[in-house]
Protein backbone atom coordinates (compact mmCIF):
# COMPACT_ATOMS: atom_id res chain seq x y z
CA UNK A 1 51.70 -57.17 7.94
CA UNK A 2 54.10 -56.77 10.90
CA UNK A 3 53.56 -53.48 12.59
CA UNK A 4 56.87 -51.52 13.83
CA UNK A 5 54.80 -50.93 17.55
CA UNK A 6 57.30 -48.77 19.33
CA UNK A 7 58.25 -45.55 18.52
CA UNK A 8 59.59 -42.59 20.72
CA UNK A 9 55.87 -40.71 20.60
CA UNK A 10 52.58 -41.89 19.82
CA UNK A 11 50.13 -39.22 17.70
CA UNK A 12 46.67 -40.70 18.02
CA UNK A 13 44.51 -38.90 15.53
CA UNK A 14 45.83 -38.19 11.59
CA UNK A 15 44.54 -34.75 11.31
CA UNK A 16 45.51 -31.41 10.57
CA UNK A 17 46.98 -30.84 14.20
CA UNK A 18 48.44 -34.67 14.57
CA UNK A 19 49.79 -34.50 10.93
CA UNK A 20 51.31 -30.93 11.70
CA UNK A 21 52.47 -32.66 14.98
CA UNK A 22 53.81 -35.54 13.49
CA UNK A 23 56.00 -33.82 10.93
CA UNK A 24 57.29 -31.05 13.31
CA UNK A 25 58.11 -34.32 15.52
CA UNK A 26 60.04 -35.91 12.71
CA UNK A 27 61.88 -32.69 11.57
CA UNK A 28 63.69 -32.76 14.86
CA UNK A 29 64.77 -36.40 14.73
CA UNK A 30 61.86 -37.77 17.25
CA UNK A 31 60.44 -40.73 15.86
CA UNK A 32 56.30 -41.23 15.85
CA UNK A 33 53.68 -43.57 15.00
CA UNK A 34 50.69 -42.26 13.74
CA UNK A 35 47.17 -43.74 14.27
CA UNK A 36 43.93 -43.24 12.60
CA UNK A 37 40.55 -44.72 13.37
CA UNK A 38 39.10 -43.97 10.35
CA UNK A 39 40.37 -45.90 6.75
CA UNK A 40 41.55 -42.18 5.22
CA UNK A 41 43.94 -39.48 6.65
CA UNK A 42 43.15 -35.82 7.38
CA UNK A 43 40.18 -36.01 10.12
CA UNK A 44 38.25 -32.85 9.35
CA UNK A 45 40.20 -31.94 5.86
CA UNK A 46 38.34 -34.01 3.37
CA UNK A 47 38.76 -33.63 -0.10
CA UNK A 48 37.42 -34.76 -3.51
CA UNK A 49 37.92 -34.70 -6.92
CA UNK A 50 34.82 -33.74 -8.93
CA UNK A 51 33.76 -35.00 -12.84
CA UNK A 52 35.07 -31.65 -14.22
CA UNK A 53 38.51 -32.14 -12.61
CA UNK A 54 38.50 -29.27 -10.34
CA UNK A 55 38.71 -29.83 -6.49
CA UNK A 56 36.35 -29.51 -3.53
CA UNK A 57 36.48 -29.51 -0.18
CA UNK A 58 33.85 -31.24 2.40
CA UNK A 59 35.37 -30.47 5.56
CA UNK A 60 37.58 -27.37 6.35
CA UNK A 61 38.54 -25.47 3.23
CA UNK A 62 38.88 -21.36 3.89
CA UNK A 63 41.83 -19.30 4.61
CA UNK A 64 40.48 -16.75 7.17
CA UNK A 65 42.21 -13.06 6.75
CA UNK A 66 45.86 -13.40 8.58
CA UNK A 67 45.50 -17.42 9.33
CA UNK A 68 49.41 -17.14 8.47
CA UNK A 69 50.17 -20.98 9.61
CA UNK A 70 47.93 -22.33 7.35
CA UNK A 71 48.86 -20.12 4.44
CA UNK A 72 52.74 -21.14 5.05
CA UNK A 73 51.64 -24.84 4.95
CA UNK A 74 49.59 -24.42 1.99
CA UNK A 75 52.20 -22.25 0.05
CA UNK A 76 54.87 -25.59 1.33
CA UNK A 77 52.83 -27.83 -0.13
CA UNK A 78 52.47 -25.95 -3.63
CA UNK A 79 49.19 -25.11 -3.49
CA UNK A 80 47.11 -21.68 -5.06
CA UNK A 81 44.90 -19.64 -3.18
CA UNK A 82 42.88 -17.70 -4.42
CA UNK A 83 40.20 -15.09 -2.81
CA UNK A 84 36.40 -16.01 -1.91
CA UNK A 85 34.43 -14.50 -4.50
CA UNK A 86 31.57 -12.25 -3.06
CA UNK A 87 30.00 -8.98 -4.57
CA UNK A 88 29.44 -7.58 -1.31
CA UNK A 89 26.82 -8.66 1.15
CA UNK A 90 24.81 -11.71 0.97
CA UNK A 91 21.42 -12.13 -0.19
CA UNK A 92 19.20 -12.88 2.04
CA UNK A 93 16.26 -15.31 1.47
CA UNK A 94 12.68 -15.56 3.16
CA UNK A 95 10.01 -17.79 1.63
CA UNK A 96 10.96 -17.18 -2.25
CA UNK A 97 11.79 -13.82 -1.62
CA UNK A 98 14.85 -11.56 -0.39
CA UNK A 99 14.70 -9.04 2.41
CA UNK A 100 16.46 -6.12 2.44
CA UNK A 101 19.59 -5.89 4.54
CA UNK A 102 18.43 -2.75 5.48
CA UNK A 103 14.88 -3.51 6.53
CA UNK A 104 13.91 -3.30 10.51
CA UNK A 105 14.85 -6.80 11.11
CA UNK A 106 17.58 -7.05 9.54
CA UNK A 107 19.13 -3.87 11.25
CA UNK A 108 17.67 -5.19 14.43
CA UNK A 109 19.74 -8.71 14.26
CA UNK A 110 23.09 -5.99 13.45
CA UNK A 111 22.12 -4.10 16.47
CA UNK A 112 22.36 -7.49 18.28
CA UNK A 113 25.75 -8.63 16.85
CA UNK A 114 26.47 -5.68 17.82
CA UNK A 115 25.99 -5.83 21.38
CA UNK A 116 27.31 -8.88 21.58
CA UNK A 117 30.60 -8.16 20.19
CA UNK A 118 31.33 -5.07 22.75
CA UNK A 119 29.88 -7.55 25.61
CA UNK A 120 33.06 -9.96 24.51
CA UNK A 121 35.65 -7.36 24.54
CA UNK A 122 33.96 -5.50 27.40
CA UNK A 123 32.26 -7.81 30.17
CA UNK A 124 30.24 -10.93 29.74
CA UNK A 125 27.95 -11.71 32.48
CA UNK A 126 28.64 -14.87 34.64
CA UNK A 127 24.99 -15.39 34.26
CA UNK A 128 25.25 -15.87 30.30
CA UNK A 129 26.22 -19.87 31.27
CA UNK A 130 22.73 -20.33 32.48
CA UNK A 131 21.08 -19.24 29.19
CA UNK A 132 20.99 -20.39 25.83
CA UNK A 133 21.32 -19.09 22.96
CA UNK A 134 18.04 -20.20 21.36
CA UNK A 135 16.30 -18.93 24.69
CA UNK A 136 18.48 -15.89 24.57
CA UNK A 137 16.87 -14.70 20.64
CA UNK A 138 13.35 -16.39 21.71
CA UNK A 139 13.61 -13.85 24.88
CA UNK A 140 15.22 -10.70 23.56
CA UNK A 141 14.73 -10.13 19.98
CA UNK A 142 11.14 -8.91 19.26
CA UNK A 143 11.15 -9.82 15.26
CA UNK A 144 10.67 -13.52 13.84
CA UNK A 145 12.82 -12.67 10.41
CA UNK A 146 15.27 -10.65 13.09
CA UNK A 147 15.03 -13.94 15.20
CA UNK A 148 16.03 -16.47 12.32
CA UNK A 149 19.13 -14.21 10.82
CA UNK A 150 20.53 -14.49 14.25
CA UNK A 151 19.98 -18.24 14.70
CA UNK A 152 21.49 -18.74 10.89
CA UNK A 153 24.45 -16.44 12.05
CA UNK A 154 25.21 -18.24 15.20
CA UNK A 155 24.93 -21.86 13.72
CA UNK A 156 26.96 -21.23 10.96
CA UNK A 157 29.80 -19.77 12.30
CA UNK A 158 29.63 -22.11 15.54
CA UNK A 159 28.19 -25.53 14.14
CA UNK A 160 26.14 -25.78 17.71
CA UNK A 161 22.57 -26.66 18.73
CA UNK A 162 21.16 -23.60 20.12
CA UNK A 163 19.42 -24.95 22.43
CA UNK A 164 22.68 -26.39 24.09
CA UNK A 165 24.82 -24.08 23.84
CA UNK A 166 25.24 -21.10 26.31
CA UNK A 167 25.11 -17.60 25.34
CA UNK A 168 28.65 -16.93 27.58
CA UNK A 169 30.47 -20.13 26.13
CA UNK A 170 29.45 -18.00 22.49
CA UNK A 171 30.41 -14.53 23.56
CA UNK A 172 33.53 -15.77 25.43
CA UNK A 173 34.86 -17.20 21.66
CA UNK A 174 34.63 -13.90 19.45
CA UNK A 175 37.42 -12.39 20.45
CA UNK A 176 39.53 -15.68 20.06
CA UNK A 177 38.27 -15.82 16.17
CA UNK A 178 39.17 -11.71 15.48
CA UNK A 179 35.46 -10.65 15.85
CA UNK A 180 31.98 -10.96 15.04
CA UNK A 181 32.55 -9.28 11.87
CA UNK A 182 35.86 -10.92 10.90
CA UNK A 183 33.99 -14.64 11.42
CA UNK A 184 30.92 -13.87 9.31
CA UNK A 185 32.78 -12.05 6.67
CA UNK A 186 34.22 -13.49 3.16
CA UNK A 187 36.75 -11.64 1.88
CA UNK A 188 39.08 -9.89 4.49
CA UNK A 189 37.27 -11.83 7.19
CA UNK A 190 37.42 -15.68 8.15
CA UNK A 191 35.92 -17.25 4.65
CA UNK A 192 39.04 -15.24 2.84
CA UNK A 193 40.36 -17.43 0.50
CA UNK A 194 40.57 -21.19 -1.02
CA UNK A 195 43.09 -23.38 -2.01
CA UNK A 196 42.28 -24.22 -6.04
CA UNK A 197 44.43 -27.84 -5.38
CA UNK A 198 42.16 -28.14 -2.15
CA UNK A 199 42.89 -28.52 1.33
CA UNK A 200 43.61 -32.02 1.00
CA UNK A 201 47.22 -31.26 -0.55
CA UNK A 202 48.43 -29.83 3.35
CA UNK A 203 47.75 -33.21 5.01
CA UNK A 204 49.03 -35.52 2.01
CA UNK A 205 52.20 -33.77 2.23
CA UNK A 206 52.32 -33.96 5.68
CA UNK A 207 52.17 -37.40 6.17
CA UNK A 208 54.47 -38.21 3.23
CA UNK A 209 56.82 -36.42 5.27
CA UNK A 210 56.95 -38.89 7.66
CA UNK A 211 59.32 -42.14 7.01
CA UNK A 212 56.21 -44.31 8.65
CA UNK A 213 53.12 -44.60 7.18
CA UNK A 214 50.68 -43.24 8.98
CA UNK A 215 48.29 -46.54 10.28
CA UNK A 216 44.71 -46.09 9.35
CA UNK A 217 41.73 -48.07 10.33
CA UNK A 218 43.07 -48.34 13.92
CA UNK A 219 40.47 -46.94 16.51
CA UNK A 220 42.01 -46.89 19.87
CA UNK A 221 40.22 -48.35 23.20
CA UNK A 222 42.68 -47.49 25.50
CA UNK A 223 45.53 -45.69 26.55
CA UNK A 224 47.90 -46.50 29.64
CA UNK A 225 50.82 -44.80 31.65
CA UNK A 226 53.62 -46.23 33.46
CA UNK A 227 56.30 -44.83 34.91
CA UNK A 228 58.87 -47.27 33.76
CA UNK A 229 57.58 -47.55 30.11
CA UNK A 230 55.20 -44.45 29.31
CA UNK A 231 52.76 -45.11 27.14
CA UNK A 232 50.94 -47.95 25.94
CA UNK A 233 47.78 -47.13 23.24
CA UNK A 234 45.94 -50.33 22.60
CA UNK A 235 43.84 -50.13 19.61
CA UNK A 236 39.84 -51.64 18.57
CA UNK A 237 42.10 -54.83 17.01
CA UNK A 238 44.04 -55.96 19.68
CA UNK A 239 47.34 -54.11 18.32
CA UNK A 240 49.64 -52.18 20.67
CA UNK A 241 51.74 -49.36 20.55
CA UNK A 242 54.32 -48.37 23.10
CA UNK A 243 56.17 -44.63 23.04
CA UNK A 244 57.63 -42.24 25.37
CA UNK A 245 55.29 -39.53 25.05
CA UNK A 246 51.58 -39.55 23.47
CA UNK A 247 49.71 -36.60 22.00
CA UNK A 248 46.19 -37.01 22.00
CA UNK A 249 43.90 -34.67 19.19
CA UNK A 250 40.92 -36.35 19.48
CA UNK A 251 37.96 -33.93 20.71
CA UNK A 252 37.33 -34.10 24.47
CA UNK A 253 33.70 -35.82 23.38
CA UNK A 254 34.65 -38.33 21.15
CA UNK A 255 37.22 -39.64 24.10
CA UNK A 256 34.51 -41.20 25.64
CA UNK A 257 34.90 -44.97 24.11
CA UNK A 258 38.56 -44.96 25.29
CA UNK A 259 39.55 -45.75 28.49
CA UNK A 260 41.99 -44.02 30.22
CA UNK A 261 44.94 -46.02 33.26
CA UNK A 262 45.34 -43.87 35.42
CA UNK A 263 41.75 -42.04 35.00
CA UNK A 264 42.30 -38.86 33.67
CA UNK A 265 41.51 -36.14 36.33
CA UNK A 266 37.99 -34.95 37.19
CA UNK A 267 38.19 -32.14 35.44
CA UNK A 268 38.89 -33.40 32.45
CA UNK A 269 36.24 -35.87 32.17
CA UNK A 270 34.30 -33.23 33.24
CA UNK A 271 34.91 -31.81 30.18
CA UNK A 272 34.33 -35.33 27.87
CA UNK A 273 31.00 -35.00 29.58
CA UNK A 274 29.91 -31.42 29.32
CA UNK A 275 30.95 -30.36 25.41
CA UNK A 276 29.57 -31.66 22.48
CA UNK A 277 30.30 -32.03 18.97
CA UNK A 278 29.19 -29.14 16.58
CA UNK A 279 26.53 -30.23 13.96
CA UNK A 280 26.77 -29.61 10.47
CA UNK A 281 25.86 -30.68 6.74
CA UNK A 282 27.88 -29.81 3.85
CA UNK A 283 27.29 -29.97 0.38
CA UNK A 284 28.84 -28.62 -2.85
CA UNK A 285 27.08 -28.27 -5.71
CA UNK A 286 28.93 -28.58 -9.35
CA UNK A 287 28.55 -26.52 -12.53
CA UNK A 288 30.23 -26.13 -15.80
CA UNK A 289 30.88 -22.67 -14.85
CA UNK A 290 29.81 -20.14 -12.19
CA UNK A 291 26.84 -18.39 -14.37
CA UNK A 292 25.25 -16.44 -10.83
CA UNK A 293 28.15 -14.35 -11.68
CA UNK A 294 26.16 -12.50 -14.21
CA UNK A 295 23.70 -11.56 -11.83
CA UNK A 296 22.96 -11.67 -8.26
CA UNK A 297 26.21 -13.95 -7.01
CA UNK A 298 26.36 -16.85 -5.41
CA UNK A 299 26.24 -15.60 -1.62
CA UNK A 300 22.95 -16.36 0.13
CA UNK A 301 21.58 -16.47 3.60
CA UNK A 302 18.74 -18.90 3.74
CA UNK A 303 16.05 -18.24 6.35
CA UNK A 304 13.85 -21.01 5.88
CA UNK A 305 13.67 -24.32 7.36
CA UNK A 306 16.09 -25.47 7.57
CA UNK A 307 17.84 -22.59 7.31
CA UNK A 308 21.70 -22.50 5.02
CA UNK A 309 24.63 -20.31 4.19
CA UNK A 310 25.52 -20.47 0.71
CA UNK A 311 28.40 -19.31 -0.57
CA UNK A 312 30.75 -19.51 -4.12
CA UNK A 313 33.95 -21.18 -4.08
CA UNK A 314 34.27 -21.49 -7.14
CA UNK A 315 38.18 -21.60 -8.41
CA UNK A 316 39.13 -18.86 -10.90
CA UNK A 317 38.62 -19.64 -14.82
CA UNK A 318 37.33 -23.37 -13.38
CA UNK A 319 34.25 -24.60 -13.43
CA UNK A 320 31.31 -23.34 -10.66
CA UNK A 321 30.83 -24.75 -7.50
CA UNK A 322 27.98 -23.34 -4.83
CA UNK A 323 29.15 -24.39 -0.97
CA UNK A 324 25.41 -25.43 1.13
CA UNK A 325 26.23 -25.21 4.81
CA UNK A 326 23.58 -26.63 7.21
CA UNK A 327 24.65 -26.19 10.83
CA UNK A 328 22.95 -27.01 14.76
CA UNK A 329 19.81 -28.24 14.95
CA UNK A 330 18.49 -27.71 11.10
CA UNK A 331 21.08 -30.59 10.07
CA UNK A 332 19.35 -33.16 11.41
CA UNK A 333 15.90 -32.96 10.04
CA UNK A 334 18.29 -33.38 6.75
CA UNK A 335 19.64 -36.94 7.71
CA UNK A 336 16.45 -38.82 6.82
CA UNK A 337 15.96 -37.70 3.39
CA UNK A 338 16.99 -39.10 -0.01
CA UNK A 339 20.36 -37.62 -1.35
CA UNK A 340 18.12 -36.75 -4.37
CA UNK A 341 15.36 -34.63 -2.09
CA UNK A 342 18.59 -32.29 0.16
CA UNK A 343 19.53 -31.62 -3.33
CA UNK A 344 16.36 -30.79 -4.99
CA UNK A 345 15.23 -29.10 -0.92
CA UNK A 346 18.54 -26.98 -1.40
CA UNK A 347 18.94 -25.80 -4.58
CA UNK A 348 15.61 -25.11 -5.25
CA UNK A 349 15.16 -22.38 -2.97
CA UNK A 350 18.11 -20.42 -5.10
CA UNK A 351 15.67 -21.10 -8.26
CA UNK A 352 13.86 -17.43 -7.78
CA UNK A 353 17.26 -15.57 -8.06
CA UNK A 354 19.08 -17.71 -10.07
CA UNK A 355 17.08 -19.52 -12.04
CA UNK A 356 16.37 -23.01 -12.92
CA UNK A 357 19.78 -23.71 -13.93
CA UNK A 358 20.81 -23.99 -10.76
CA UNK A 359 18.28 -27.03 -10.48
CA UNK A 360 20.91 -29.09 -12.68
CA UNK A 361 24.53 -29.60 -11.44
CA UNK A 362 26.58 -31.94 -12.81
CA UNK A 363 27.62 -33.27 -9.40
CA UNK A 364 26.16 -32.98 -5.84
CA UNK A 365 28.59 -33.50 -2.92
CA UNK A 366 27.78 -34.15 0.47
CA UNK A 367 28.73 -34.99 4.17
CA UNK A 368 27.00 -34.90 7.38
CA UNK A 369 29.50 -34.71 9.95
CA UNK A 370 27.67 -35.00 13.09
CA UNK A 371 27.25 -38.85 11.12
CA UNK A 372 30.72 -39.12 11.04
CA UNK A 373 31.77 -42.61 12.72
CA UNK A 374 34.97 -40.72 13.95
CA UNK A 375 34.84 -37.50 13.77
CA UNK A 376 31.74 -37.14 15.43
CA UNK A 377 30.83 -33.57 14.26
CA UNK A 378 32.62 -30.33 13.15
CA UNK A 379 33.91 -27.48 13.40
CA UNK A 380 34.40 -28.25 16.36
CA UNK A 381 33.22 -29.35 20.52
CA UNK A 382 31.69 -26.93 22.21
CA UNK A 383 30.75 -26.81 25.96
CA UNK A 384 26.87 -26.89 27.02
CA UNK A 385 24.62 -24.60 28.68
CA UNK A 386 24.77 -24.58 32.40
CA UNK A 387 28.82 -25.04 32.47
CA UNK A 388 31.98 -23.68 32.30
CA UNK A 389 33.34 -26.59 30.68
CA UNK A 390 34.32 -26.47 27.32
CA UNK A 391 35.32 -22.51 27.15
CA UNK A 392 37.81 -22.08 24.58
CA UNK A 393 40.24 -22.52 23.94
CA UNK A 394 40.07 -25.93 25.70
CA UNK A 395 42.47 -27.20 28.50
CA UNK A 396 45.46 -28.76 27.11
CA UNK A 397 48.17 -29.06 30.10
CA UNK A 398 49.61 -32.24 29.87
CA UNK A 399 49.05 -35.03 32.06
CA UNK A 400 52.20 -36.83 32.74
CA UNK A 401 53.34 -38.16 29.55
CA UNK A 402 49.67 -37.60 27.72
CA UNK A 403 49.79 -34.19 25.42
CA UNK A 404 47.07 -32.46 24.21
CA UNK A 405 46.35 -30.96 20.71
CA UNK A 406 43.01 -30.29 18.27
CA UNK A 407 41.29 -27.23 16.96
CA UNK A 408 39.72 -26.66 20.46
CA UNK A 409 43.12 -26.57 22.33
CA UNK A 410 44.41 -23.64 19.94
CA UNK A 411 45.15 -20.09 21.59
CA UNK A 412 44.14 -18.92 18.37
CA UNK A 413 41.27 -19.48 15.82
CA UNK A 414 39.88 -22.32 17.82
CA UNK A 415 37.90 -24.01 14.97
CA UNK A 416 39.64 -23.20 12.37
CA UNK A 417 42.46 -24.88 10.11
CA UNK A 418 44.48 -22.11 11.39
CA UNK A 419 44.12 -23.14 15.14
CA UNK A 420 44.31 -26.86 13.92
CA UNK A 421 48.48 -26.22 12.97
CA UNK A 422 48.65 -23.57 15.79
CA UNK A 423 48.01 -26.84 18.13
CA UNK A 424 50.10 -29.43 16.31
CA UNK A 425 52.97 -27.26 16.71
CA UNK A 426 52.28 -26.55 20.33
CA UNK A 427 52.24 -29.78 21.13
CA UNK A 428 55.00 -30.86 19.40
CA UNK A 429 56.97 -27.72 21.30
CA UNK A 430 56.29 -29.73 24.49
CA UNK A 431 56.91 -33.38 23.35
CA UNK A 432 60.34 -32.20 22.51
CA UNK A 433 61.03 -29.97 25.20
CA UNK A 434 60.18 -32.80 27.46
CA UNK A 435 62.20 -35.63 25.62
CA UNK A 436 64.97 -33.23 25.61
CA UNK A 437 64.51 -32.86 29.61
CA UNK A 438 64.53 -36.74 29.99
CA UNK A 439 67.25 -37.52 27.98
CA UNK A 440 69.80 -34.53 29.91
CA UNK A 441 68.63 -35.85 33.23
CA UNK A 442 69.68 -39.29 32.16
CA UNK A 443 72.84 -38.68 31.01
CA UNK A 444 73.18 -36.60 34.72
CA UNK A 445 72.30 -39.65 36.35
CA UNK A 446 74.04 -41.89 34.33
CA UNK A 447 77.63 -39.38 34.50
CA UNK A 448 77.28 -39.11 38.27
């Protein structure tokens, strides 16, 4: 196949934000080539189709409470929300047994959150980048069940190991996301609403928008500047691409394997080196229909080892599906097991409450993204104890003809799909702004 190489701006990275990017780009009349490491579009949007015929989503799949860029694309693409079903607060699991929201340590853990959210819209100590968040619970909060709600809390809504990740980098990103209450809520908070179709429909239309096809399995090595022709992207099979203009949505620590001519500034690979990639297992169990309905729902908070959020997104009148996230450190002591024994290990602690019903799905869907080849983790980087690196949202100023877009960059709802389109079509704002600002001083030069 002969590849059309040149185009006037290069998107490398066929996600939400490069997709969004890309079509903006293309709505104006600016022509762009697309690349993809990976062999399927959509980066952290990953869909499937399930046995029953309903739709599930592995990667990012909720509709937080005002996310309006993400509900315009989904409404553009035909697709039908619908709200997270919840019947109130979550259940909340210890060894077989729930706890009482209103017991001592689960009151304590609020009083916490509390705190936390008034030191974020108040003052957060400079100090907080010296101390992590695990060491910040082991230290402060007296109660172990008070100690593992806030651990769950954190690593669910943030995907990041504890243990790495600095109390200030975690205060400093509530207010981005609406609030510790709006991020850890369903309905009227960040886990809002679904898309029945799935989220997969936003990028598929996206990128049949665009009169190229986006190129998959095309992991790029490098990525040069010149001032007489741009940009030149040079890919893991010895293709290259030339363009104008580049925008670059790639997480700062998954730009490691590429090499950068010029070097990128200090700063900046200061910041490759200093964030991380959030971890996180998800897994979706199927049903023929959602029968924790009839009794205690299908919202749980896990405490034990390793600790999981469960939640229902189930579709209305379709069949039932139960959403496992695993995030930070817990994850990983799921990677060595047998697909068979994370099912059986999940579901099985749900068994008490539910019953054993819940021991049987008719399908069991899972990723680990932190295993991700390309994607290297989700929801998204986040900057490590001991720095100011990595503070959201993330530095995106561009370097000479190299633009900047991703989850992390977003001024809004870093980490969510919201921030994810909120990027694209920032970036895109600039690629065109700047094209138009090349072309006028041409045509200057070129009159005088």
């Amino acid at each position: 196949m002969t590849l059309d190489n040149r185009a006037q701006v290069i998107i490398i990275g066929a996600g939400l934000s490069g997709l969004t990017a890309a079509a903006e780009l293309n709505r104006q009349g600016i022509d762009v080539n697309v690349l993809e490491a990976s062999s399927d579009i959509g980066g952290r949007v990953n869909s499937a189709t399930t046995k029953l015929g309903s739709h599930l989503d592995l990667g990012g799949q909720w509709i937080g409470h005002g996310h309006d860029r993400i509900t315009a694309l989904v409404e553009k693409a035909r697709g039908t929300t619908y709200q997270t079903f919840s019947c109130g607060l979550p259940m909340l699991v210890r060894e077989g047994r729930t706890v009482s929201l209103f017991s001592s340590s689960a009151l304590l853990a609020t009083i916490y959150l509390v705190i936390l959210e008034l030191a974020s819209r108040i003052y957060v100590p400079q100090g907080w980048i010296e101390l992590s968040v695990d060491k910040a619970i082991a230290t402060f909060v007296p109660l172990e069940i008070a100690r593992q709600l806030l651990r769950l809390l954190v690593t669910v809504s943030s995907t990041a190991e504890l243990s790495m990740f600095s109390t200030y980098s975690f205060a400093k990103s509530i207010a981005l996301s609406g609030g510790l209450s709006t991020m850890l809520r369903t309905q009227g908070g960040a886990q809002d609403s679904l898309v029945v179709e799935s989220m997969g429909i936003t990028t598929s239309m996206l990128a049949n928008e665009l009169p190229r096809k986006v190129l998959t399995d095309m992991p790029v090595t490098s990525v040069s500047q010149n001032d007489s022709d741009g940009v030149t992207v040079r890919t893991a099979s010895g293709e290259q691409f030339h363009a104008r203009k580049a925008i670059i949505t790639i997480p700062p620590p998954m730009l490691r394997g590429i090499t950068f001519d010029p070097p990128l500034p200090p700063e900046r690979i200061a910041l490759q080196e200093n964030t991380r990639m959030g971890v996180v297992y998800k897994a979706i169990a199927v049903f023929e229909e959602p029968f924790w309905r009839e009794g205690l729902g299908g919202e749980f908070l896990v405490l034990d080892d390793p600790a999981c959020g469960v939640f229902d997104s189930s579709s209305p009148g379709g069949p039932g599906h139960l959403c496992f996230l695993v995030a930070g450190t817990p994850a990983r002591q799921l990677d060595t097991l047998d697909s068979n024994v994370r099912r059986e290990m999940l579901l099985s602690r749900l068994a008490p409450h539910l019953g054993r019903r819940v021991l049987q799905p008719v399908e069991w869907h899972e990723k680990a993204w932190h295993l991700d080849e390309f994607c290297g983790g989700g929801y998204l980087a986040y900057g490590i104890v001991g720095t100011s690196d990595g503070l959201l949202p993330m530095p995106h100023d561009p370097i000479n003809d190299l633009h900047w877009a991703g989850t992390e960059t977003a001024q809004e709802h870093p980490g969510y799909l919201e921030g994810a389109v909120q990027s694209g079509e920032r970036a895109a704002h600039e690629v065109a702004c700047a094209l138009r600002r090349a072309h006028a001083d041409s045509n200057e030069i070129f009159a005088s």
